[in-house]
C-alpha atoms as a PDB file:
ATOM      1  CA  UNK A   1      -6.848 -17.040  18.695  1.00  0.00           C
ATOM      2  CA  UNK A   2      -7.887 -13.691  16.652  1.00  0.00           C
ATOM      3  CA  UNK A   3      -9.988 -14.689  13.888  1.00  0.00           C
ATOM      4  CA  UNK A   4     -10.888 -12.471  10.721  1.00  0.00           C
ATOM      5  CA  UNK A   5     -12.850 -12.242   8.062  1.00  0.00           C
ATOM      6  CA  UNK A   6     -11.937 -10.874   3.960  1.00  0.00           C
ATOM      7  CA  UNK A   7     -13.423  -8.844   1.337  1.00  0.00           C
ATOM      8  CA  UNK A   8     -12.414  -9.871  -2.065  1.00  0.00           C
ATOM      9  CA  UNK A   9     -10.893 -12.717  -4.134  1.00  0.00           C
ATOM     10  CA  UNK A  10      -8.335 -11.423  -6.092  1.00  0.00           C
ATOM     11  CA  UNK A  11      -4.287 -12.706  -5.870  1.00  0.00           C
ATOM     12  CA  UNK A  12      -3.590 -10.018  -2.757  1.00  0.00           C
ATOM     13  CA  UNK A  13      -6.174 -11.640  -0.610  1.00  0.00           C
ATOM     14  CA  UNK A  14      -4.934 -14.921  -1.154  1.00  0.00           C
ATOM     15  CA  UNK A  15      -1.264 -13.496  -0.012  1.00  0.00           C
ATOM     16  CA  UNK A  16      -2.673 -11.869   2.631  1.00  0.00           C
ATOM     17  CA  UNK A  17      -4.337 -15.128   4.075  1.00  0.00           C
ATOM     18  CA  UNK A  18      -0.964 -16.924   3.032  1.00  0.00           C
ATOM     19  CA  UNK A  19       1.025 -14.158   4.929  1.00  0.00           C
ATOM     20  CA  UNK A  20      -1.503 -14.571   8.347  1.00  0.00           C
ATOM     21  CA  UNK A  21      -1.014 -18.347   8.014  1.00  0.00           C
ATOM     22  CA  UNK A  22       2.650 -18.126   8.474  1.00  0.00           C
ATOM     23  CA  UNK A  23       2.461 -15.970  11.497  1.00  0.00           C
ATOM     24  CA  UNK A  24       0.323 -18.547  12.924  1.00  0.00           C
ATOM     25  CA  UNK A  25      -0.854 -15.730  15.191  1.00  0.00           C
ATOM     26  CA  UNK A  26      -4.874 -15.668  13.541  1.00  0.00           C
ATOM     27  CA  UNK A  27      -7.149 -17.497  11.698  1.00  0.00           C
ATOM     28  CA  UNK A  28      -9.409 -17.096   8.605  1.00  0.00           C
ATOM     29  CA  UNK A  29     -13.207 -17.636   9.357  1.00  0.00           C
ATOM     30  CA  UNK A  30     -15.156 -16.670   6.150  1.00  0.00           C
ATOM     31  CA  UNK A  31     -14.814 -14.918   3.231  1.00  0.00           C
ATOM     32  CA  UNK A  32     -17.189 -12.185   1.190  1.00  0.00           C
ATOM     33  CA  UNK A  33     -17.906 -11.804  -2.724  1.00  0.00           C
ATOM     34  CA  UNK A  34     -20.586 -10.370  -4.319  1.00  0.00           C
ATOM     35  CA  UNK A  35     -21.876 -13.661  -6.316  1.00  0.00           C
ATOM     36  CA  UNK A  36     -22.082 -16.648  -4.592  1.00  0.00           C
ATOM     37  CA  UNK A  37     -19.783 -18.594  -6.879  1.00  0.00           C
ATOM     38  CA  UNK A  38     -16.979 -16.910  -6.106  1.00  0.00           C
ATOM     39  CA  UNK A  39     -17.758 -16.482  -2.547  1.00  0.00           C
ATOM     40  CA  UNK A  40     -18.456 -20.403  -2.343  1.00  0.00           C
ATOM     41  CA  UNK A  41     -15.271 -21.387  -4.483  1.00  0.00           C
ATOM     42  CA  UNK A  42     -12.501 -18.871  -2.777  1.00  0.00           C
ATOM     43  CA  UNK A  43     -13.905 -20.110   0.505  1.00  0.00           C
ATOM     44  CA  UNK A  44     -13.728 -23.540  -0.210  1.00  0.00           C
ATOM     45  CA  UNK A  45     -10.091 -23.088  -2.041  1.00  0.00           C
ATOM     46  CA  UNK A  46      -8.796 -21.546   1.214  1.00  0.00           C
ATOM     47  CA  UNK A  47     -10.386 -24.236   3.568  1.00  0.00           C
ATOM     48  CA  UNK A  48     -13.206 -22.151   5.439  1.00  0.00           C
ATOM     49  CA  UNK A  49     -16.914 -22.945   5.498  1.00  0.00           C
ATOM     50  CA  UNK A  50     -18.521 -19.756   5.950  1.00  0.00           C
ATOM     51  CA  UNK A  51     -18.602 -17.202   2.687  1.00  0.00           C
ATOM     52  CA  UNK A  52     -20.912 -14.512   2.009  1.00  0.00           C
ATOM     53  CA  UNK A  53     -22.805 -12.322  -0.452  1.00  0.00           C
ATOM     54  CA  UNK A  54     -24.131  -9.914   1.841  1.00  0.00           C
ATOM     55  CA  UNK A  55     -21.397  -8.063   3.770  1.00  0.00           C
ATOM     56  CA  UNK A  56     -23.775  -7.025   6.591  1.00  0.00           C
ATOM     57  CA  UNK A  57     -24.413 -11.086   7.384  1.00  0.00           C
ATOM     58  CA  UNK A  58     -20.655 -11.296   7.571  1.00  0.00           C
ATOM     59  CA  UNK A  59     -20.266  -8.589   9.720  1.00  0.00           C
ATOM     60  CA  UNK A  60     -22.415 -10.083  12.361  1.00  0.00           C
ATOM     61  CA  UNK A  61     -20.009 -12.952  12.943  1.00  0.00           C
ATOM     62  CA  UNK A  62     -17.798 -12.596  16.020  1.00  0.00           C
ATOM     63  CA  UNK A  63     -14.502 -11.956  14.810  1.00  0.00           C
ATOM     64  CA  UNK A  64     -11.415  -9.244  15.593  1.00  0.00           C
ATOM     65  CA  UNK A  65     -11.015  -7.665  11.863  1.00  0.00           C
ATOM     66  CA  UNK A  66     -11.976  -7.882   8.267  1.00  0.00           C
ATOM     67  CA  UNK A  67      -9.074  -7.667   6.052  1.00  0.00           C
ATOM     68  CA  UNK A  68     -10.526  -5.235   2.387  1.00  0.00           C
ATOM     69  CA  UNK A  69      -9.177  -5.557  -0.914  1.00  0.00           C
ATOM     70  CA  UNK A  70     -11.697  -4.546  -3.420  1.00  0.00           C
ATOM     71  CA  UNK A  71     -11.953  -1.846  -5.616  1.00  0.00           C
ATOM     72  CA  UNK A  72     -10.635   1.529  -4.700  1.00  0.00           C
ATOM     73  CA  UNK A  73     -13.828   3.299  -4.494  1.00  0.00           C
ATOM     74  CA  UNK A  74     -15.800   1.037  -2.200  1.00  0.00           C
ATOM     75  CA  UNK A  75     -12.945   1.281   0.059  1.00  0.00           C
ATOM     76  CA  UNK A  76     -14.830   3.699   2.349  1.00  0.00           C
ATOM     77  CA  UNK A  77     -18.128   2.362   2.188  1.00  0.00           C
ATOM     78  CA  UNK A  78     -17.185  -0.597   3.280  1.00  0.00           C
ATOM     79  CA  UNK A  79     -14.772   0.639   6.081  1.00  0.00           C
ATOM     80  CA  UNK A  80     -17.267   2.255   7.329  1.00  0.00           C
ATOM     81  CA  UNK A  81     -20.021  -0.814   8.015  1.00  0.00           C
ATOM     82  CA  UNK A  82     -16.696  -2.443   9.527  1.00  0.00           C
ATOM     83  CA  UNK A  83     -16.211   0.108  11.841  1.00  0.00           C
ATOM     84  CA  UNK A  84     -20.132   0.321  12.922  1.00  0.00           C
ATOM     85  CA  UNK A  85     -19.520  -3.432  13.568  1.00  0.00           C
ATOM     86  CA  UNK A  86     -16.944  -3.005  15.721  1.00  0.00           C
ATOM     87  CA  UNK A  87     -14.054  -4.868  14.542  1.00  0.00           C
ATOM     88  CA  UNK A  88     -10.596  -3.630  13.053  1.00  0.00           C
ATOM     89  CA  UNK A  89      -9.962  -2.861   9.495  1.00  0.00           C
ATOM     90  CA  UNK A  90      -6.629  -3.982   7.709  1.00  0.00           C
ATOM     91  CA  UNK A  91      -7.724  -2.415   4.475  1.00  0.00           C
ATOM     92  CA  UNK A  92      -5.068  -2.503   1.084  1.00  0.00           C
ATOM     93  CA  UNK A  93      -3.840   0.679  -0.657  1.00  0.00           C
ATOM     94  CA  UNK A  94      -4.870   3.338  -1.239  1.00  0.00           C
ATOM     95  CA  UNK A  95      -7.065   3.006   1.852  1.00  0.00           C
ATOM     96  CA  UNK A  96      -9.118   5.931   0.325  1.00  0.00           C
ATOM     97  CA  UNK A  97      -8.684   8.943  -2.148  1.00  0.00           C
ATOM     98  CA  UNK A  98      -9.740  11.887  -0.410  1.00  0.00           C
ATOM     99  CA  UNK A  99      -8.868  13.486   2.925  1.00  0.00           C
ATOM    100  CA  UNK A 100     -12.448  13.998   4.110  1.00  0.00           C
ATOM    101  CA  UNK A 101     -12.862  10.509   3.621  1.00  0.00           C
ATOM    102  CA  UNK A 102      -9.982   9.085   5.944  1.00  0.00           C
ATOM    103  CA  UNK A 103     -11.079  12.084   8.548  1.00  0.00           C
ATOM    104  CA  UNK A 104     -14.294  10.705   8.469  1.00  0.00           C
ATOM    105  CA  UNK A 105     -12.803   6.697   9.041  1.00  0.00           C
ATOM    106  CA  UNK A 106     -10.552   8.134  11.710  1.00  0.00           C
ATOM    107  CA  UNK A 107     -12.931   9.549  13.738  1.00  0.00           C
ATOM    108  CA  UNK A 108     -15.109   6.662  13.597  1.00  0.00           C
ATOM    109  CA  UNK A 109     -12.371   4.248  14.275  1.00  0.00           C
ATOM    110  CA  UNK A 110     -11.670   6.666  17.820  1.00  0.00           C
ATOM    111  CA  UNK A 111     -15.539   6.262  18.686  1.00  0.00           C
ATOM    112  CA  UNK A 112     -15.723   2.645  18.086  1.00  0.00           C
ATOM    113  CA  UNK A 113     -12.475   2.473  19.657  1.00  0.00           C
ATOM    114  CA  UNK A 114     -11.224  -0.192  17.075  1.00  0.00           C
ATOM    115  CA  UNK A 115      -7.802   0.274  14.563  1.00  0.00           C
ATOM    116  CA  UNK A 116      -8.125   1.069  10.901  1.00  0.00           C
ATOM    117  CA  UNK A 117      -4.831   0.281   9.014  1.00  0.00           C
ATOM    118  CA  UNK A 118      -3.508   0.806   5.509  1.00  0.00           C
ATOM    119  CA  UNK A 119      -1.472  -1.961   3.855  1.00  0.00           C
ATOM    120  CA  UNK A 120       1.797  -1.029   3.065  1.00  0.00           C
ATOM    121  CA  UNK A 121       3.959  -3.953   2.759  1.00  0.00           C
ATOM    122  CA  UNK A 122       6.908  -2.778   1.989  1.00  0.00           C
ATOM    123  CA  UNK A 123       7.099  -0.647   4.803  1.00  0.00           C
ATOM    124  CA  UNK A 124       7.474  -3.584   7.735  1.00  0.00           C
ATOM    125  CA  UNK A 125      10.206  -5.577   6.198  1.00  0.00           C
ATOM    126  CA  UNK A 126      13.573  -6.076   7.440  1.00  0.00           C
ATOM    127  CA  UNK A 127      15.434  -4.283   4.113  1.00  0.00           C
ATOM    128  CA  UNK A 128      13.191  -1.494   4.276  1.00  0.00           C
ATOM    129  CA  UNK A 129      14.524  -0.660   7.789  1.00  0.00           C
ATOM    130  CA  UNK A 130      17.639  -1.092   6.684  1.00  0.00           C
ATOM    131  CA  UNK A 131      17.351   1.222   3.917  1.00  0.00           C
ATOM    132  CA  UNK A 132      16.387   3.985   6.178  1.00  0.00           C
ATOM    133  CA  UNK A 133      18.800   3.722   8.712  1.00  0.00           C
ATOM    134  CA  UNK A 134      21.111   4.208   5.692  1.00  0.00           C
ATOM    135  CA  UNK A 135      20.293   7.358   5.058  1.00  0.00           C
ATOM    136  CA  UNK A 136      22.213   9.392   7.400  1.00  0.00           C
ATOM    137  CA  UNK A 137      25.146   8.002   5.686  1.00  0.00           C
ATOM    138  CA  UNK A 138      24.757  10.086   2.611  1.00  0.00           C
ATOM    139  CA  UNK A 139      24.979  13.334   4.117  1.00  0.00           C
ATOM    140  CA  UNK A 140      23.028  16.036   3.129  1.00  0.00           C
ATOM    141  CA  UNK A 141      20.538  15.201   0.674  1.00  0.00           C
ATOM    142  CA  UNK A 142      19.785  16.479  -2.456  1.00  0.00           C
ATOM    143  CA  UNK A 143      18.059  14.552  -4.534  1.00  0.00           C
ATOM    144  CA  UNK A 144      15.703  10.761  -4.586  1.00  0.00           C
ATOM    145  CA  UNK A 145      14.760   8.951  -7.298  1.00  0.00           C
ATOM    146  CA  UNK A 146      11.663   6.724  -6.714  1.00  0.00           C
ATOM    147  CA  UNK A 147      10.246   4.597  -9.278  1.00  0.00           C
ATOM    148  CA  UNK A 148       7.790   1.636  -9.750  1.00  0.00           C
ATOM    149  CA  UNK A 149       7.161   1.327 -13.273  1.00  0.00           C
ATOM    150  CA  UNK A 150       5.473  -2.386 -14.030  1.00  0.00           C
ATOM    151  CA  UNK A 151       4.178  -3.088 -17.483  1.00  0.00           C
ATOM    152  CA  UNK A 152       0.792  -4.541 -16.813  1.00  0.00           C
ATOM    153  CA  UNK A 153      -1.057  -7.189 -18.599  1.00  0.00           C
ATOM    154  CA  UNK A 154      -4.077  -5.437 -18.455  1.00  0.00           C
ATOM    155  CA  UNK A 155      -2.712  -2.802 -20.524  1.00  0.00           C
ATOM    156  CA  UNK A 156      -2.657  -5.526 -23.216  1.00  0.00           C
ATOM    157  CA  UNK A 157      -6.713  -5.966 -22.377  1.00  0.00           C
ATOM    158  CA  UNK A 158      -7.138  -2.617 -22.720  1.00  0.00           C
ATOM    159  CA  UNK A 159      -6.057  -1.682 -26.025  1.00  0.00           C
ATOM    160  CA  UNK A 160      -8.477  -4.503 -27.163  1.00  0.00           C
ATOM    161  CA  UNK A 161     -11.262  -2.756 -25.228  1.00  0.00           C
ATOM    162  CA  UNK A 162     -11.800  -4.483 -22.223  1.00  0.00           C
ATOM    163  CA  UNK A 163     -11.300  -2.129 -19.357  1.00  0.00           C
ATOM    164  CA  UNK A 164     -10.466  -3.272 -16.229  1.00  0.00           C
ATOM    165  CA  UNK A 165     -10.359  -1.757 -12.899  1.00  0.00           C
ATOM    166  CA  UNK A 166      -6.415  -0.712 -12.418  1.00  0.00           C
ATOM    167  CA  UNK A 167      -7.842   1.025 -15.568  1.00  0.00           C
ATOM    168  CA  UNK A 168     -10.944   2.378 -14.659  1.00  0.00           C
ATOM    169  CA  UNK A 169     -11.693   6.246 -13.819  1.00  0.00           C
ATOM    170  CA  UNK A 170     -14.728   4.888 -12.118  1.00  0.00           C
ATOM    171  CA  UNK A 171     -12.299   2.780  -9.918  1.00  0.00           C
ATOM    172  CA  UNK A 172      -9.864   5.215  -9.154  1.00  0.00           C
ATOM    173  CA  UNK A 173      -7.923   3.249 -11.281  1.00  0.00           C
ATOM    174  CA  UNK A 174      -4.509   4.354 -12.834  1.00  0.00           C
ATOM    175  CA  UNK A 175      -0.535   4.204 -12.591  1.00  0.00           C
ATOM    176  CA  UNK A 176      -0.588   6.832  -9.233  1.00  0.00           C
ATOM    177  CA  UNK A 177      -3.213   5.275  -7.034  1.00  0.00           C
ATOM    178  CA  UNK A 178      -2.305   1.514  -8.349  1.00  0.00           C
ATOM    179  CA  UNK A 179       1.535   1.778  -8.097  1.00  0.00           C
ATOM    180  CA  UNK A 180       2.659   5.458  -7.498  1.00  0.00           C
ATOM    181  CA  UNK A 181       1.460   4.884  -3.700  1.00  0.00           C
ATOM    182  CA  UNK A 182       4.319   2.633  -3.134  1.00  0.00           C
ATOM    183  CA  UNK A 183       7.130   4.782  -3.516  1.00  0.00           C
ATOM    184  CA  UNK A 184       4.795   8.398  -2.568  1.00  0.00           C
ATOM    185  CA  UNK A 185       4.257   6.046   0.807  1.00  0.00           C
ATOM    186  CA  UNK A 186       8.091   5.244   1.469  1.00  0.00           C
ATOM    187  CA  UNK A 187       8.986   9.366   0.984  1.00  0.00           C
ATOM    188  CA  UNK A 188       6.017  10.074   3.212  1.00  0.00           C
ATOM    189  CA  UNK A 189       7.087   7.316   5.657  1.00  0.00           C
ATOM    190  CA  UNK A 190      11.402   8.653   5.403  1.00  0.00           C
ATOM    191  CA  UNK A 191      10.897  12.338   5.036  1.00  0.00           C
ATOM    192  CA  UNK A 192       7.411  13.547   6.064  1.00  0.00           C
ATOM    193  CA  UNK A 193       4.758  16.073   3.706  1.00  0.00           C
ATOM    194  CA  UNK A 194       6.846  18.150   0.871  1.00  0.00           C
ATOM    195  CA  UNK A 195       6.128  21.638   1.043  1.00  0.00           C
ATOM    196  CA  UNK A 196       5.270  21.450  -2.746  1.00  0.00           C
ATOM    197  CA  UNK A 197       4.132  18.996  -5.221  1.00  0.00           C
ATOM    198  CA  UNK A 198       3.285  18.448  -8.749  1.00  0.00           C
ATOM    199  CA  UNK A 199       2.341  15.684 -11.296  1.00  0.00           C
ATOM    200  CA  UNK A 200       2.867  14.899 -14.724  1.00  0.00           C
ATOM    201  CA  UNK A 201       0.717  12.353 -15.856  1.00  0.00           C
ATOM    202  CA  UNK A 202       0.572  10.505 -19.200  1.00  0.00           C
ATOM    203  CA  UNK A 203      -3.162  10.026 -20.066  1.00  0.00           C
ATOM    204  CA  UNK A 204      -4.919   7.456 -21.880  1.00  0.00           C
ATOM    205  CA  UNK A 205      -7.577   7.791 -23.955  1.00  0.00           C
ATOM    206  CA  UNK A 206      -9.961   6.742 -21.768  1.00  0.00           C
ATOM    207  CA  UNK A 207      -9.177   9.455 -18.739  1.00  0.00           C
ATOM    208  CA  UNK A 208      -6.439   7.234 -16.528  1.00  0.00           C
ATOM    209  CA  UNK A 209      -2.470   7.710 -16.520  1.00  0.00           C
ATOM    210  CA  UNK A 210      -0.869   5.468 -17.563  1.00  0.00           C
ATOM    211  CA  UNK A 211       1.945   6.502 -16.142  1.00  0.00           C
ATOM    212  CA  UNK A 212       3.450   9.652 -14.804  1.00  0.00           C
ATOM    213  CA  UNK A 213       6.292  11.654 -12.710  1.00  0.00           C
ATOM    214  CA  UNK A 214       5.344  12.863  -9.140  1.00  0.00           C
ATOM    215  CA  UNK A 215       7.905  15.749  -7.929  1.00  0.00           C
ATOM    216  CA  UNK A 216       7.594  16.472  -3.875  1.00  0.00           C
ATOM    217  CA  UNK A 217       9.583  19.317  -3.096  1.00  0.00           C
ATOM    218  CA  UNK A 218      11.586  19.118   0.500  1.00  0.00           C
ATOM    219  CA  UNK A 219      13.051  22.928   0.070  1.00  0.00           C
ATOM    220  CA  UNK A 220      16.875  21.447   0.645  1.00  0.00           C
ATOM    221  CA  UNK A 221      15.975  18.323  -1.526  1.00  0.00           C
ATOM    222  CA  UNK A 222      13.781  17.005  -4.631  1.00  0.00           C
ATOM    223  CA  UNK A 223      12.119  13.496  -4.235  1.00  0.00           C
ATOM    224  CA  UNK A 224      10.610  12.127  -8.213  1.00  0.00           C
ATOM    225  CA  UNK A 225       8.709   9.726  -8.059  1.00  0.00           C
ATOM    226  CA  UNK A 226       7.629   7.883 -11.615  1.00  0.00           C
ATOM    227  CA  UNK A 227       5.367   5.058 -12.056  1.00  0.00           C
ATOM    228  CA  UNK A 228       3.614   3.613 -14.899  1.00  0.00           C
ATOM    229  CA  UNK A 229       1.472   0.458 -16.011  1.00  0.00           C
ATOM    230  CA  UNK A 230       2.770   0.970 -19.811  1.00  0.00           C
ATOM    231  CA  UNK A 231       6.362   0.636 -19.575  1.00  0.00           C
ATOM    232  CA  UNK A 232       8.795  -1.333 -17.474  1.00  0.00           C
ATOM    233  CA  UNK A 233      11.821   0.126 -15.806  1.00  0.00           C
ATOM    234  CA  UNK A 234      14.898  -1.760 -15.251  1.00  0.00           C
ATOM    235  CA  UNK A 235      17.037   1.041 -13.342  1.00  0.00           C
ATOM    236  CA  UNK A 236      17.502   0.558  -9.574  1.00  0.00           C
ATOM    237  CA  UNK A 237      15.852   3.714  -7.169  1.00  0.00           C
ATOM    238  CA  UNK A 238      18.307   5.921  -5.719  1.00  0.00           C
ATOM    239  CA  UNK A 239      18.960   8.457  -2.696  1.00  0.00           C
ATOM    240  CA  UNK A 240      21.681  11.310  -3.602  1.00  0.00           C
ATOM    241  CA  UNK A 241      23.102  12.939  -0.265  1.00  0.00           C
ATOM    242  CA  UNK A 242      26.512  15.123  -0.322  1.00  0.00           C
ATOM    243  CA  UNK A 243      28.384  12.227   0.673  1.00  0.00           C
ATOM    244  CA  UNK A 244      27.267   9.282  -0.909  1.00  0.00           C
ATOM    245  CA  UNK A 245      24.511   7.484  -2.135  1.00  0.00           C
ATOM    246  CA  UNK A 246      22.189   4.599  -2.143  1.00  0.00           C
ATOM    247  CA  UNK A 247      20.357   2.008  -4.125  1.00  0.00           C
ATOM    248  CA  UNK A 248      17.492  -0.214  -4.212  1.00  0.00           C
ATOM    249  CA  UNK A 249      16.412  -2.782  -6.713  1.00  0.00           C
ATOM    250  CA  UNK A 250      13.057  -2.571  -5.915  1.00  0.00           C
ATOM    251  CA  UNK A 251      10.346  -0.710  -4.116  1.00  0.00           C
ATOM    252  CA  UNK A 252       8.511  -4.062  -2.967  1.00  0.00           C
ATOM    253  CA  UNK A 253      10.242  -6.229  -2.228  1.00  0.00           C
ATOM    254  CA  UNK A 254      13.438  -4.586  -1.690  1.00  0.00           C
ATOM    255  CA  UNK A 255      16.083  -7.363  -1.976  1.00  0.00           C
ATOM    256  CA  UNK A 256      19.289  -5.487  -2.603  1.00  0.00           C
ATOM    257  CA  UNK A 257      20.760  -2.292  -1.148  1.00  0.00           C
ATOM    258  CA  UNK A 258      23.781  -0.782  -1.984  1.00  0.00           C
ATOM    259  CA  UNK A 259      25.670   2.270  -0.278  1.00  0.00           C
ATOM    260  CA  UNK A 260      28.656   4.238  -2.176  1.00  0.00           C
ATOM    261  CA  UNK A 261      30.644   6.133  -0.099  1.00  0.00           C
ATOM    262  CA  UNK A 262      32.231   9.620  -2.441  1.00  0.00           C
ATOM    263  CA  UNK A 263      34.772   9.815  -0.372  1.00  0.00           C
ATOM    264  CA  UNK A 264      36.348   5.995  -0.188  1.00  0.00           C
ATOM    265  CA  UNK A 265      34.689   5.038  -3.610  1.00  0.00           C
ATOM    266  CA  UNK A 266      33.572   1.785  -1.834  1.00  0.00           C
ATOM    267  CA  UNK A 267      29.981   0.104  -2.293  1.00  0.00           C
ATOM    268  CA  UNK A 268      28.938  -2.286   0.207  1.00  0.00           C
ATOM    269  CA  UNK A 269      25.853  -4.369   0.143  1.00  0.00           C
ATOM    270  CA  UNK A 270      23.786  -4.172   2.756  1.00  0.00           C
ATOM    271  CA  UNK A 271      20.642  -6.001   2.081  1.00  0.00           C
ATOM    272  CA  UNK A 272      19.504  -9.202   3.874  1.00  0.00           C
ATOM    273  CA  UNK A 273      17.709 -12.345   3.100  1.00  0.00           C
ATOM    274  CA  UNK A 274      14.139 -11.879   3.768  1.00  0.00           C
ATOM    275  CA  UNK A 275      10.679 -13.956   3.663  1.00  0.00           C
ATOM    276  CA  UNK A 276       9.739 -15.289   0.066  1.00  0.00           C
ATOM    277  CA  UNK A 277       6.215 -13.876   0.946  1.00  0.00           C
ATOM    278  CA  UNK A 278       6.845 -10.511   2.375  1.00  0.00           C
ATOM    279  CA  UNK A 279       2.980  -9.516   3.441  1.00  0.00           C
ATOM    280  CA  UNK A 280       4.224 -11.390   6.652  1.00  0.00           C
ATOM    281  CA  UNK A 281       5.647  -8.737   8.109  1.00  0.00           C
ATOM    282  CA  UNK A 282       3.076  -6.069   7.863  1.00  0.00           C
ATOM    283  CA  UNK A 283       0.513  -8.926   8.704  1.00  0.00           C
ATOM    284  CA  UNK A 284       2.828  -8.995  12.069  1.00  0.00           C
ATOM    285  CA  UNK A 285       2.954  -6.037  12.697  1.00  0.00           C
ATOM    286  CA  UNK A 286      -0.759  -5.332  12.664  1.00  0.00           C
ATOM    287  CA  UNK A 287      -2.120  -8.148  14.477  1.00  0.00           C
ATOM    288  CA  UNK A 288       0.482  -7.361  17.250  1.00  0.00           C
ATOM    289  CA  UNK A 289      -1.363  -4.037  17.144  1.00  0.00           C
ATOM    290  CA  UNK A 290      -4.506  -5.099  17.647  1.00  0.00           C
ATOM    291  CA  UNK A 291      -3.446  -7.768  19.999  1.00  0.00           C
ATOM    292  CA  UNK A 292      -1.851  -5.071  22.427  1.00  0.00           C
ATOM    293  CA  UNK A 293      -3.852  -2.769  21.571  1.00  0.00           C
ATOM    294  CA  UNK A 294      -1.042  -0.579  20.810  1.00  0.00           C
ATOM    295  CA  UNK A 295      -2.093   2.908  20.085  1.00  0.00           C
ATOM    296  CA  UNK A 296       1.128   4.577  19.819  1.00  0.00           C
ATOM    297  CA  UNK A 297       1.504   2.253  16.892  1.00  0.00           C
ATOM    298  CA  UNK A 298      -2.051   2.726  15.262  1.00  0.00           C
ATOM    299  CA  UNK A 299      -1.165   6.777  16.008  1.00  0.00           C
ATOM    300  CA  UNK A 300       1.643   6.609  13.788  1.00  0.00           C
ATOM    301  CA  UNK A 301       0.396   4.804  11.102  1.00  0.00           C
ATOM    302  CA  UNK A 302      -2.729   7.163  10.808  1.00  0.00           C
ATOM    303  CA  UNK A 303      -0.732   9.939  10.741  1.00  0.00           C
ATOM    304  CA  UNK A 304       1.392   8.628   7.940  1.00  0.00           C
ATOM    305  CA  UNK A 305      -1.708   7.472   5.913  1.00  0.00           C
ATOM    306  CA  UNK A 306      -3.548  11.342   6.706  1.00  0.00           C
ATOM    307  CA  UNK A 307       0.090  12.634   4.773  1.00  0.00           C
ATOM    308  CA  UNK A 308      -0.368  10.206   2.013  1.00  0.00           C
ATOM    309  CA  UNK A 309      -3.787  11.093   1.232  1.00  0.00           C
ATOM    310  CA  UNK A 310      -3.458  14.476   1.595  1.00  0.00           C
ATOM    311  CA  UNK A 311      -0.662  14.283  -1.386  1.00  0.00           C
ATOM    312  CA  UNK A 312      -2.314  11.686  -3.756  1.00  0.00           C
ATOM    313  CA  UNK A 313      -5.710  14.116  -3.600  1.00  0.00           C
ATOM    314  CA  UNK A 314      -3.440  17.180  -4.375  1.00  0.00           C
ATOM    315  CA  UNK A 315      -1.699  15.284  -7.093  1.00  0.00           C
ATOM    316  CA  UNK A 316      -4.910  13.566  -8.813  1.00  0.00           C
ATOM    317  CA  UNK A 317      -6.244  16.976  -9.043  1.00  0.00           C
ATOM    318  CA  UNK A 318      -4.067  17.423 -12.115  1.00  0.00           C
ATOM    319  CA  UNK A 319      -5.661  14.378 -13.890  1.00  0.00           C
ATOM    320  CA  UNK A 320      -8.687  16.674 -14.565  1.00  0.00           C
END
């Protein structure tokens, strides 16, 4: 049975273990925090014995991968003692911030000939694919609309001056890296690196945006994508081709999909019912990797990560 260890204690890293647990394909064996009571307690809540305060006394333990979901900017730090251990890296988004970074990951992943994946959950699931294949149903396409705007709590926190780290310039915090990377993912993942790009972001007074519009240019088509932690939207995202067009409720999940035809002026809904905890299928997908040791697999999801990163550097540059 593959075994693993994780790297934060947050909500995600409880889905993710919750997500593993239903594939019934691995199994937790410790946990890592920085203080030892919430090492002790998320260990204890999620029925392991071994936690940790030192990653390095983790690392020695024998087991297949270490699943990361702290902070943005300790991302690649901590990658990289994962990779000089030898084990494979399911790390959340964004994986890191900067190309050099992820060149430097990939190259070490190749010499320790271990896997180093991004988390991109709604990428694997069953409506996504659906979605895509859809596509080539609208014709020629013109224009996308991609948006994951999600009024956050911590906004709230913020204007009473607590800052936390979805908020934080130290922590690569902000609306791109923390939600933008959903939907700049999905155009990476359907239609490859724009030609162009530029970003509009609405600051806060403390450096971050808060939210902002994203514009990829595909020379026959436009792709905008908007995001923000202020507001919330309540308009579907949308694909424009020559010949119809499509609709999604959601980035993640997607749980409705609709396809209007110009030329009958029918809609038909397409979407299907999926797992109530979605992570499963990206959790899936990667232990299958490592399992097979698929490299044609790992290949393509580096590749698509290397395009994501190279646009979410290009487009933070405007934040300065």
């Amino acid at each position: 049975m593959i075994s693993y260890s994780t790297i934060g204690t947050s909500w995600i890293t409880e889905s993710f273990i919750e997500a593993v647990n239903l594939t019934g394909k691995a199994v937790l064996s410790s946990v890592y925090s920085r203080t030892e009571e919430s090492s002790r307690s998320f260990a204890a809540k999620n029925g392991v014995e071994r936690w940790y305060t030192e990653l390095d006394e983790m690392l020695k333990e024998d087991t297949n991968f270490v699943y990361i979901a702290s902070p943005n900017t300790v991302h690649f730090e901590q990658i990289i003692k994962v990779l000089k251990a030898k084990k494979h890296v399911f790390c959340e988004k964004p994986m890191v911030i900067t190309e050099e970074e992820l060149q430097i990951i990939s190259d070490l992943a190749e010499q320790e000939n271990v896997f180093v994946f991004e988390g991109y959950r709604h990428l694997y699931s069953p409506n996504y694919e659906i979605f895509k294949k859809t596509i080539e149903k609208v014709g020629a396409l013109r224009s996308c609309i991609l948006h994951f705007n999600q009024y956050s709590s911590r906004y709230d926190a913020l204007k009473e001056g607590k800052e936390s780290n979805v908020f934080s310039k130290e922590f690569a915090g902000g609306a791109l890296t923390d939600l933008g990377v959903y939907p700049l993912s999905m155009a990476i993942d359907m239609f490859g690196e724009p030609s162009n790009l530029d970003y509009y972001p609405v600051m806060l007074g403390n450096g971050v945006d808060g939210s902002g519009t994203l514009v990829l240019d595909y020379k026959s088509f436009i792709v905008t994508i908007l995001c923000s932690k202020i507001t919330q939207a309540i308009i579907p995202s949308e694909i424009q081709g020559e010949e119809g067009t499509i609709t999604i409720d959601h980035i993640a999940p997607i749980s409705k999909i609709s396809h209007y035809d110009r030329k009958n002026k029918q809609i038909n809904e397409l979407a299907v019912e999926q797992a109530e905890q979605d992570m499963v299928y990206e959790a899936e997908e990667f232990i299958q990797m490592i399992s097979e040791n698929d490299d044609t697999m790992y290949k393509q999801a580096m590749e698509r990560s290397k395009k994501v990163v190279k646009v979410l550097e290009a487009a933070r540059l405007k934040l300065d």
